[in-house]
N, C-alpha and C. Protein backbone atom coordinates (compact mmCIF):
# COMPACT_ATOMS: atom_id res chain seq x y z
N UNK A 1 171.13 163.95 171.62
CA UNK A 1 172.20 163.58 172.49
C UNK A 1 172.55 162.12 172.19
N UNK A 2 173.67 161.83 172.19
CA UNK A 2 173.87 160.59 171.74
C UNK A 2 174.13 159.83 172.90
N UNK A 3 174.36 158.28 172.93
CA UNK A 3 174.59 157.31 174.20
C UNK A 3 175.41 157.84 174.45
N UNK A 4 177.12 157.97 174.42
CA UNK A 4 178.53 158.31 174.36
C UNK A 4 178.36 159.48 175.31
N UNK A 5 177.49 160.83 174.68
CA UNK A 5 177.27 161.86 175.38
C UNK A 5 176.42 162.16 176.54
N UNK A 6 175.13 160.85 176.70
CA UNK A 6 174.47 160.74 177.55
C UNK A 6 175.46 160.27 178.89
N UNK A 7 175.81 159.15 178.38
CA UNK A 7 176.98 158.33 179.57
C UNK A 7 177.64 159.75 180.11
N UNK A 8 178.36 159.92 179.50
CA UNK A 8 179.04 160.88 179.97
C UNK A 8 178.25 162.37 180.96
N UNK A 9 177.91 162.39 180.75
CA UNK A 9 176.41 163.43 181.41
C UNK A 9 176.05 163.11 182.62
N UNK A 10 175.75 161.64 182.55
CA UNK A 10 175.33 161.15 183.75
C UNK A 10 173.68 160.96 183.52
N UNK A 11 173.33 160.91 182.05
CA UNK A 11 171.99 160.81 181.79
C UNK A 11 171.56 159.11 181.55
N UNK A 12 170.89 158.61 182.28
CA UNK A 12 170.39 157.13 182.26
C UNK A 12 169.70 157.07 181.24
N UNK A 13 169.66 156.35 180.05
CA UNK A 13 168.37 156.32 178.91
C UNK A 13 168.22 154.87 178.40
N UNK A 14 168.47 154.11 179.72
CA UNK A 14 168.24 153.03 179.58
C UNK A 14 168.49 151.78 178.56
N UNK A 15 168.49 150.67 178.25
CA UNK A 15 169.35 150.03 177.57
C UNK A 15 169.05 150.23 176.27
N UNK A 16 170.63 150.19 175.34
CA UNK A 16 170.57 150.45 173.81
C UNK A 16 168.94 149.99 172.55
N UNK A 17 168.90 150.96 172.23
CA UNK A 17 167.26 150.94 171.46
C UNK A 17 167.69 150.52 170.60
N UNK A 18 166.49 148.84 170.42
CA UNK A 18 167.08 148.17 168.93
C UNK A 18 165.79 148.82 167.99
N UNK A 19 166.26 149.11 166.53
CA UNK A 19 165.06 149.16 165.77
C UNK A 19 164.15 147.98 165.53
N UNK A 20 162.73 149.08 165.11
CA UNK A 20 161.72 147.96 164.99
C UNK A 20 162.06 146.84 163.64
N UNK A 21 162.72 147.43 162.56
CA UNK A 21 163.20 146.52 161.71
C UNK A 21 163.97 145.20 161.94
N UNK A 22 164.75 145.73 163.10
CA UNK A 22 165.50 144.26 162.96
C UNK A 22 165.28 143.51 163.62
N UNK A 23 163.93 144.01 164.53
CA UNK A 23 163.50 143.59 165.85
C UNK A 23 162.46 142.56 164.94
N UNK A 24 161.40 143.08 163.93
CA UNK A 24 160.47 142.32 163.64
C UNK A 24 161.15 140.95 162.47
N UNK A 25 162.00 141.91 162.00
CA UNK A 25 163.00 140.38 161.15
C UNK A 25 163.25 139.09 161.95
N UNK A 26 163.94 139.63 163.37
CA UNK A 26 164.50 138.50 164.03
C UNK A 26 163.29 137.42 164.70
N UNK A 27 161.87 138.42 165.16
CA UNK A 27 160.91 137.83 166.41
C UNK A 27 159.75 137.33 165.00
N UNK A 28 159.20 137.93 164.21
CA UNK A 28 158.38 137.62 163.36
C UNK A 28 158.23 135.97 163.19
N UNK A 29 159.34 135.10 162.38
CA UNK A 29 158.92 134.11 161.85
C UNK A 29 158.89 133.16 162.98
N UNK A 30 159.40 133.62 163.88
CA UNK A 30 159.14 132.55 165.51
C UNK A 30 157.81 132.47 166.23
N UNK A 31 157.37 134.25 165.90
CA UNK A 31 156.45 134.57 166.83
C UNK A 31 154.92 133.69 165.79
N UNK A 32 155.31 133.61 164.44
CA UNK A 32 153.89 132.74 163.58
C UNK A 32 154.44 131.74 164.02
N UNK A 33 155.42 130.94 163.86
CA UNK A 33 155.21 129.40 164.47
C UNK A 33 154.77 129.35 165.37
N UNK A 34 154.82 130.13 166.71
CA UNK A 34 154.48 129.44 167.58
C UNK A 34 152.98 129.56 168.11
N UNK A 35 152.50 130.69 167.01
CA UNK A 35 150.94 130.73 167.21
C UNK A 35 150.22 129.97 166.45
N UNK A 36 150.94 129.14 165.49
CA UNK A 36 150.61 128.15 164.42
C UNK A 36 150.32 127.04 165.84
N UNK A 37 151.24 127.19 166.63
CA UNK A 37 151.41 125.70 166.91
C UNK A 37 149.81 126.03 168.23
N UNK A 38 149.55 126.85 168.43
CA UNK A 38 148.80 127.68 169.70
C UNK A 38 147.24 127.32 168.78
N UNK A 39 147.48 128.06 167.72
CA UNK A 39 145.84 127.85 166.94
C UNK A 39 145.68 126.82 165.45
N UNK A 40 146.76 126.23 165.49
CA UNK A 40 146.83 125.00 164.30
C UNK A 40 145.89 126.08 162.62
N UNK A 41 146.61 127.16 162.79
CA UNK A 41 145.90 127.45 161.79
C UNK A 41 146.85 128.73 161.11
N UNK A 42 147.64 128.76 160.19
CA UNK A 42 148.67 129.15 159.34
C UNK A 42 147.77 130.59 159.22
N UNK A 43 146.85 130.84 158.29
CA UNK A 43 146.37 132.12 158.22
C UNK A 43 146.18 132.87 159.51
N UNK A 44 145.73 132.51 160.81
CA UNK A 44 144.87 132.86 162.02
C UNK A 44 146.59 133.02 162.66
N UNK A 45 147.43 132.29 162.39
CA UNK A 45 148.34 132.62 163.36
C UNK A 45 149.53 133.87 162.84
N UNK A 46 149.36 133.91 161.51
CA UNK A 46 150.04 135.26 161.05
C UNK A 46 148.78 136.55 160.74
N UNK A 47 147.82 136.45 161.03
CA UNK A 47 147.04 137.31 161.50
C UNK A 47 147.06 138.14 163.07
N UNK A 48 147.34 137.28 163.51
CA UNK A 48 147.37 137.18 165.13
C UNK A 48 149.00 138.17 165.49
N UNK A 49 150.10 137.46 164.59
CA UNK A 49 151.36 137.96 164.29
C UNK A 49 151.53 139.37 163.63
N UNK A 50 150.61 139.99 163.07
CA UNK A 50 150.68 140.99 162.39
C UNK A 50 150.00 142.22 163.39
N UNK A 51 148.76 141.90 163.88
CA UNK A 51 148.43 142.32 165.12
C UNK A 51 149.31 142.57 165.99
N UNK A 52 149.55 141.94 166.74
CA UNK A 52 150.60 142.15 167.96
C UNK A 52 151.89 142.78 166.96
N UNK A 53 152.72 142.39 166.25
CA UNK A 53 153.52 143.52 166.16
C UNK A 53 153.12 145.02 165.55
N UNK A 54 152.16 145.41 165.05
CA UNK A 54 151.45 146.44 164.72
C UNK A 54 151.30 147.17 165.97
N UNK A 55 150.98 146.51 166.76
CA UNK A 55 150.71 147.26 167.80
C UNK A 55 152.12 147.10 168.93
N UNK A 56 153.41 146.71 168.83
CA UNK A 56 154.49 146.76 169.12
C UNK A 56 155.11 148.06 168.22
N UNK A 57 154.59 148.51 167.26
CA UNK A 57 155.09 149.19 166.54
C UNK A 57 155.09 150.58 166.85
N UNK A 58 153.31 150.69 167.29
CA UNK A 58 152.77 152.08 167.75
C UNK A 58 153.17 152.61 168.88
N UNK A 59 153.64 151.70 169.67
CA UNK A 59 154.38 152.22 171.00
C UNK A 59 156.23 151.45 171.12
N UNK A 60 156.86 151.59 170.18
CA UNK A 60 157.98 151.28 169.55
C UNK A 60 158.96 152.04 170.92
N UNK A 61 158.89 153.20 171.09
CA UNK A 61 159.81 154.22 171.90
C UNK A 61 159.49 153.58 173.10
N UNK A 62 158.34 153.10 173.77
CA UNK A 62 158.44 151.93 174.90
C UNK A 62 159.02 151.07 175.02
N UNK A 63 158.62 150.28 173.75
CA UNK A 63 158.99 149.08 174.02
C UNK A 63 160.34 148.15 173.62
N UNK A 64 161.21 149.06 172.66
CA UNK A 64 161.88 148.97 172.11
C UNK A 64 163.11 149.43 173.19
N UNK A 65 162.73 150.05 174.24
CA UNK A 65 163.89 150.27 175.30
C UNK A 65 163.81 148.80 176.56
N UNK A 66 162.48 147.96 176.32
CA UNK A 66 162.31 146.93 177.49
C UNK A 66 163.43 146.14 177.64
N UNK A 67 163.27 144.80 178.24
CA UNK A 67 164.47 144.19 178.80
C UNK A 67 164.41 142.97 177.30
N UNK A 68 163.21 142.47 177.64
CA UNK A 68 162.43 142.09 176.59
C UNK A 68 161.09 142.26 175.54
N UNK A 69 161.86 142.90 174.82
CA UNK A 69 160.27 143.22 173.71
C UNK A 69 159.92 142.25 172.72
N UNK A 70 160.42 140.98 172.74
CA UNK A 70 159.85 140.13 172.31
C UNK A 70 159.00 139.57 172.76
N UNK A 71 158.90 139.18 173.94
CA UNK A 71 158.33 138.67 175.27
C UNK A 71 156.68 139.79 175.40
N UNK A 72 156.93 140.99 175.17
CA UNK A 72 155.78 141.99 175.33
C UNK A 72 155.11 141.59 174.11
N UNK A 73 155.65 141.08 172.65
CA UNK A 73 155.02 141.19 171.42
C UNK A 73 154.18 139.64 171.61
N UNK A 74 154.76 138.71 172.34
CA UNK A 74 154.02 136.81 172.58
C UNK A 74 153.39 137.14 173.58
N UNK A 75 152.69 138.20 174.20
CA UNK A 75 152.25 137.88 175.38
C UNK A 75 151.26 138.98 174.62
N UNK A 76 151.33 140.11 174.15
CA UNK A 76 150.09 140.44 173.04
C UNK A 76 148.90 139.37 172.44
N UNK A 77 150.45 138.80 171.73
CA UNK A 77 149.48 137.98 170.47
C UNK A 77 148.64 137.22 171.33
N UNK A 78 149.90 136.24 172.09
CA UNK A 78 148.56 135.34 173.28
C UNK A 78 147.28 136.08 173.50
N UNK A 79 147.41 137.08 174.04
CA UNK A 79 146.07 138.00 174.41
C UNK A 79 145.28 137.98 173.46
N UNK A 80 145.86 138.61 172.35
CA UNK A 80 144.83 138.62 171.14
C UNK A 80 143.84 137.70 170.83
N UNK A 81 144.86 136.12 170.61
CA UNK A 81 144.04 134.83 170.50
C UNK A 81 143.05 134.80 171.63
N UNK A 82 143.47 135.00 173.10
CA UNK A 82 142.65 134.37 174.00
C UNK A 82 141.04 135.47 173.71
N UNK A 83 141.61 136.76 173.04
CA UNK A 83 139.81 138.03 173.09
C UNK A 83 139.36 137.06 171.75
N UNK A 84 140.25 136.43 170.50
CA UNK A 84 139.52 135.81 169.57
C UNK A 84 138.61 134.79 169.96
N UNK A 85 139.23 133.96 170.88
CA UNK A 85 138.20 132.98 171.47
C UNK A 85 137.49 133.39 172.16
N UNK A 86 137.06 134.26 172.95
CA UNK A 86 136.05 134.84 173.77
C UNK A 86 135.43 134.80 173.01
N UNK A 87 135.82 135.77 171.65
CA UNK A 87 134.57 136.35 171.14
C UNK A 87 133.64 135.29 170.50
N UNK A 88 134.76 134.28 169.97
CA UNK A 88 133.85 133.52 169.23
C UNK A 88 132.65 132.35 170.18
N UNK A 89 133.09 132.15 171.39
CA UNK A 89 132.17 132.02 172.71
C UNK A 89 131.02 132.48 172.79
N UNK A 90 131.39 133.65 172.70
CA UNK A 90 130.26 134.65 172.87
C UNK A 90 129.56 134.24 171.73
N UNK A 91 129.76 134.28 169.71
CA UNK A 91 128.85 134.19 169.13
C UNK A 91 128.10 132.37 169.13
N UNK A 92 129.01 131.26 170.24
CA UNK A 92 128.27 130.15 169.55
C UNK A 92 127.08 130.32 170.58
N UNK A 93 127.11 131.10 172.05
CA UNK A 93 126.17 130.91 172.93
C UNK A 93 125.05 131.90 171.88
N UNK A 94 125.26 132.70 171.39
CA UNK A 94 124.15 133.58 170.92
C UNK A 94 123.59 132.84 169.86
N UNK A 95 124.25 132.14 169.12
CA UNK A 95 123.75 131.43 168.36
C UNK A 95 122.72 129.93 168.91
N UNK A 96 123.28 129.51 169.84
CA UNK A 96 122.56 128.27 170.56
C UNK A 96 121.53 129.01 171.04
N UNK A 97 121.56 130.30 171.86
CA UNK A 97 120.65 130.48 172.83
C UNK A 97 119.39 131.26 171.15
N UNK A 98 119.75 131.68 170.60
CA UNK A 98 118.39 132.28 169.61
C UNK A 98 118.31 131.68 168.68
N UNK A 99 118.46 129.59 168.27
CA UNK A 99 118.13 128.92 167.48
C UNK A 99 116.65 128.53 167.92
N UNK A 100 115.85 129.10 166.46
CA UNK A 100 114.59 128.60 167.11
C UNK A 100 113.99 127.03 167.55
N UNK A 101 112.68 127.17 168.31
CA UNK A 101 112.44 126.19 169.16
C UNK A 101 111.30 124.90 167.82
N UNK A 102 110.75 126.01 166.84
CA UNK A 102 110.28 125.63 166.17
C UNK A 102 110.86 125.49 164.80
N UNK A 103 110.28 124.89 163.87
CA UNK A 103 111.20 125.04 162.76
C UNK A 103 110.73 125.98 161.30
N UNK A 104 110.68 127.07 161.71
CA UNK A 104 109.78 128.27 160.70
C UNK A 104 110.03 128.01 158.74
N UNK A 105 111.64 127.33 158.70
CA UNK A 105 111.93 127.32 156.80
C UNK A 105 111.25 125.94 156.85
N UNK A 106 110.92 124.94 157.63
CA UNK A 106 110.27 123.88 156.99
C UNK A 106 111.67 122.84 156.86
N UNK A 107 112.68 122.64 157.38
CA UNK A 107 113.67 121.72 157.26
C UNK A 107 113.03 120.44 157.74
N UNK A 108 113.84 119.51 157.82
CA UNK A 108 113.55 118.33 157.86
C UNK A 108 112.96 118.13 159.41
N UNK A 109 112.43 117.34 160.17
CA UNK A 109 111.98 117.04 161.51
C UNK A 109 113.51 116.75 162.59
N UNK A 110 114.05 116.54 161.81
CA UNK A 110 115.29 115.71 162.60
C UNK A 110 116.36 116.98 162.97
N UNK A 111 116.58 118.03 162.03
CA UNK A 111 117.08 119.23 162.33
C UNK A 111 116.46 119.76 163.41
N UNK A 112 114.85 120.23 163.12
CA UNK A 112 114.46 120.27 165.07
C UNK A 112 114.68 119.42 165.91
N UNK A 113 115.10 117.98 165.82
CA UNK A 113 114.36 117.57 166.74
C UNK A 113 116.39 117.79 167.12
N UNK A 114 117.17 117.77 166.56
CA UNK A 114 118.81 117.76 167.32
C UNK A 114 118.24 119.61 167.61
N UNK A 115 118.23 120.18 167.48
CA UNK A 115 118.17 121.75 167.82
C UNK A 115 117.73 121.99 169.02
N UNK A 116 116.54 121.25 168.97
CA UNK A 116 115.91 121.22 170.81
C UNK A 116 116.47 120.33 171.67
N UNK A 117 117.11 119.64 170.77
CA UNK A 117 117.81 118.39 172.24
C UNK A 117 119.03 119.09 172.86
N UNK A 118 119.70 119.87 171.78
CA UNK A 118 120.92 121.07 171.87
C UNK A 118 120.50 121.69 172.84
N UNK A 119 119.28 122.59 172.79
CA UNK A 119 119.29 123.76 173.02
C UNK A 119 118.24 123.70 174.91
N UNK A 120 118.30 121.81 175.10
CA UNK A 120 117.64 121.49 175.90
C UNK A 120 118.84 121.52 177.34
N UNK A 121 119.82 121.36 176.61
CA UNK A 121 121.01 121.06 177.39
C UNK A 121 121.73 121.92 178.55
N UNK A 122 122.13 121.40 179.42
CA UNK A 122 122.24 122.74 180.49
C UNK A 122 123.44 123.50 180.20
N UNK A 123 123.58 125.13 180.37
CA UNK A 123 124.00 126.18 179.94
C UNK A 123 125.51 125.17 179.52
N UNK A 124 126.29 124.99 180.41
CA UNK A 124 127.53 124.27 180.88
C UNK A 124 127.82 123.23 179.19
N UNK A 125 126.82 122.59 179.44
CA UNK A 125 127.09 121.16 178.81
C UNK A 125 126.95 121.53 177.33
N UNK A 126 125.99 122.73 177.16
CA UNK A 126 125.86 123.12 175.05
C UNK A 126 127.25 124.29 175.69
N UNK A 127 127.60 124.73 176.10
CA UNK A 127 128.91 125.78 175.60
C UNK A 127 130.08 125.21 175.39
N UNK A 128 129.98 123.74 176.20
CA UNK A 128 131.77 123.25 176.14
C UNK A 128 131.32 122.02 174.79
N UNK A 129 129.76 121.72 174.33
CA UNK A 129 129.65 120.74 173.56
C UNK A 129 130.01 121.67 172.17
N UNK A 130 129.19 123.13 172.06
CA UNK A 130 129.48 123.45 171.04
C UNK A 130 131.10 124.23 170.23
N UNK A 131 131.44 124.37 171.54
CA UNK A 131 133.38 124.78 171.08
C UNK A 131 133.88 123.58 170.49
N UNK A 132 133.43 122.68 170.99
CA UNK A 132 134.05 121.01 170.61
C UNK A 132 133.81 121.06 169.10
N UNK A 133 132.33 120.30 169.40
CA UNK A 133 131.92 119.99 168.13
C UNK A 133 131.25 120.75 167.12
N UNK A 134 131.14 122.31 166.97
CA UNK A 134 130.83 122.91 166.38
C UNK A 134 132.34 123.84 165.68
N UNK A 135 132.70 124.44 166.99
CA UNK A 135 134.02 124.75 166.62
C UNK A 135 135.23 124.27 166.35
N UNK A 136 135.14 123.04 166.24
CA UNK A 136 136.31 122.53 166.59
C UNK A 136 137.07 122.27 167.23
N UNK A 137 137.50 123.49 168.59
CA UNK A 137 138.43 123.19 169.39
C UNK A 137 138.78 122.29 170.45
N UNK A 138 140.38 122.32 170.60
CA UNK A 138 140.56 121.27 171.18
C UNK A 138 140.08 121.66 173.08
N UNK A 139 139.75 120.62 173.66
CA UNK A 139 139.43 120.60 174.89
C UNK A 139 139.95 121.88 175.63
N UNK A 140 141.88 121.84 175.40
CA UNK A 140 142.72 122.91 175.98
C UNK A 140 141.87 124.71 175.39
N UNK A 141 142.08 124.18 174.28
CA UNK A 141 141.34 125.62 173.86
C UNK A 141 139.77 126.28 174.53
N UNK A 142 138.91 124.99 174.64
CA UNK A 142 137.46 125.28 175.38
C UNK A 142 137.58 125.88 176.80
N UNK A 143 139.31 125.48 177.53
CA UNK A 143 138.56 125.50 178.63
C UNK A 143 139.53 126.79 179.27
N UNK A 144 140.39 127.20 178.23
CA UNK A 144 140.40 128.59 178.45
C UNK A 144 139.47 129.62 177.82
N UNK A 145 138.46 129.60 177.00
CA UNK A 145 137.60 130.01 176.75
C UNK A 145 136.54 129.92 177.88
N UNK A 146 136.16 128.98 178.16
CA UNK A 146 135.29 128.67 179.34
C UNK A 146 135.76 128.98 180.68
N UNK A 147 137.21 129.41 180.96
CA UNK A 147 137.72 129.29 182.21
C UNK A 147 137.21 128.29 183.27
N UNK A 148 137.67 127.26 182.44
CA UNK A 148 138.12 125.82 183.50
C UNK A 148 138.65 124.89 182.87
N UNK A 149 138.97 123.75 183.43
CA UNK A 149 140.19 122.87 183.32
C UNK A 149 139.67 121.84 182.18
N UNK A 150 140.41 121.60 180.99
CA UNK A 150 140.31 120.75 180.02
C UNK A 150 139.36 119.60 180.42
N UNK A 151 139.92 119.42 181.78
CA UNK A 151 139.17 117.58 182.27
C UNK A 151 137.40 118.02 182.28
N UNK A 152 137.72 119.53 182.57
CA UNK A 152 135.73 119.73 182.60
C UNK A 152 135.51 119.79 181.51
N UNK A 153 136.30 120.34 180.97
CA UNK A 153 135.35 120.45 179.25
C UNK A 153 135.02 119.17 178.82
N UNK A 154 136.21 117.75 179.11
CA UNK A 154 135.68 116.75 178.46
C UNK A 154 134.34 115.72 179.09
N UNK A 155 134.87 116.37 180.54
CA UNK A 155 133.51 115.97 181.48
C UNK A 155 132.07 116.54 180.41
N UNK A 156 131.78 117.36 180.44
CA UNK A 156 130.69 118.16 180.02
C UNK A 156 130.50 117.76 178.56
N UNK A 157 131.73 118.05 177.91
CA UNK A 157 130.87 117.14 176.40
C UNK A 157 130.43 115.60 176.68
N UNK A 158 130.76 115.15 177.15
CA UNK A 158 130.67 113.89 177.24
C UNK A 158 129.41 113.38 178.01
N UNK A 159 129.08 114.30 179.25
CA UNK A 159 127.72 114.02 179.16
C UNK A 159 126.24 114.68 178.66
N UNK A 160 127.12 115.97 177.58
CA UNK A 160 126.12 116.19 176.82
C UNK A 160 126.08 115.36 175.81
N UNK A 161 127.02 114.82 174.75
CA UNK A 161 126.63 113.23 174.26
C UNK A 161 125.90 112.76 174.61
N UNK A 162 125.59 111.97 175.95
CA UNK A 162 124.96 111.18 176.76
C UNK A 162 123.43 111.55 176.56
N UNK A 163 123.22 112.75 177.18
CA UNK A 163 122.07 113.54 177.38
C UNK A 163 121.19 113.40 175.70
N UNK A 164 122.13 113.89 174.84
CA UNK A 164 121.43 113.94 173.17
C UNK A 164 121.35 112.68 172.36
N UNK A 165 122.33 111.85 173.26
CA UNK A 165 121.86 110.34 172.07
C UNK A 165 121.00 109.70 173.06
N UNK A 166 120.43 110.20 174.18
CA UNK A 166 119.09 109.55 174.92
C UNK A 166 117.86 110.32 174.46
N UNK A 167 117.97 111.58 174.28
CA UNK A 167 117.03 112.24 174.15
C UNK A 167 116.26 112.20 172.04
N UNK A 168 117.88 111.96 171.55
CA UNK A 168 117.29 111.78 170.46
C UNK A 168 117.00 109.98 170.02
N UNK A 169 117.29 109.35 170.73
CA UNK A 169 117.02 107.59 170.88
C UNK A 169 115.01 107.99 170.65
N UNK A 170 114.90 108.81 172.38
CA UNK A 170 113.54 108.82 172.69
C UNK A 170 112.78 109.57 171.79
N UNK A 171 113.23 110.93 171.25
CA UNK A 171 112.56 110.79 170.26
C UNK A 171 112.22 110.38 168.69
N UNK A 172 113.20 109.43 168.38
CA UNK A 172 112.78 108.32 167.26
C UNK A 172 111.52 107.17 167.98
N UNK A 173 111.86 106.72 169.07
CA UNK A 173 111.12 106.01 169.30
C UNK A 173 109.60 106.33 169.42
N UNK A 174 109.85 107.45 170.05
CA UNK A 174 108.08 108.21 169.63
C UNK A 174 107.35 108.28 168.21
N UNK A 175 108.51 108.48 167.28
CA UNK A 175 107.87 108.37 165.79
C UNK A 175 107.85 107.65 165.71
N UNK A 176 108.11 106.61 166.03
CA UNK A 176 107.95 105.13 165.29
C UNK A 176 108.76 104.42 164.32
């Protein structure tokens, strides 16, 4: 049935269906900038871009009738990024929480002795220290990962700093 014949019918089929072709031509090179600008990272943000419209694709006959399906494809990707950062949350705590206490390959003393001062740190203060300074990210990024406000994340690194250049002060001074 065509629009012309629908109208006429009295059949509602809701507003004109754009294809996914010209849909991903037009939203594509906007939708990587602006996840470039979201994760400062050119590969990660047309990864992220390929995702979300892939999956704009598979439900095309939905979404392709919305008001806005561009808007459904940036609010994907967002999603996407925000489960990427979870996840990677998830692997720095697993990684902090099962770094051993001892040092079993024989590395240097000073690798244990930052590992335990790390791993001495309260839950709070190694999760927002290690997104920082392990991962990189910026404060904004930790503290939607962390769900809370940038100012805590910098609260919390900052006095896990505190906490590790006292703790590792004290133990140089013990060696001598």
């Amino acid at each position: 049935m065509t629009r012309e014949t629908a109208r006429l019918a009295g059949v509602d089929q809701g507003p004109p269906r754009l294809e996914f072709e010209e849909f991903f031509s037009a939203e594509y090179p906007g939708l990587v900038r602006g996840l470039w600008l979201l994760t400062a990272d050119l590969a990660e943000s047309e990864e992220l871009a390929q995702e979300a419209m892939a999956r704009a694709y598979e439900r095309w006959d939905r979404i392709g009738r919305m008001d806005s399906p561009g808007g459904y494809v940036y609010r994907t990707a967002v999603n996407l990024n925000r489960k990427r950062l979870r996840h990677l949350a998830v692997r720095a705590r697993r990684l902090v929480t099962t770094l051993p206490r001892d040092d079993p390959v024989g590395h240097a003393d000073v690798g244990s002795d930052v590992t335990e001062a790390i791993g001495s740190l309260s839950r709070g203060q190694r999760e927002a220290f290690m997104l920082i300074e392990w991962f990189g990210m910026s404060s904004e990024e930790a503290a939607s990962v962390l769900g809370i406000t940038p100012a805590s994340v910098r609260s919390r690194v900052h006095r896990a700093r505190a906490v590790l250049r006292q703790r590792l002060v004290d133990e140089g001074d013990r060696d001598g």
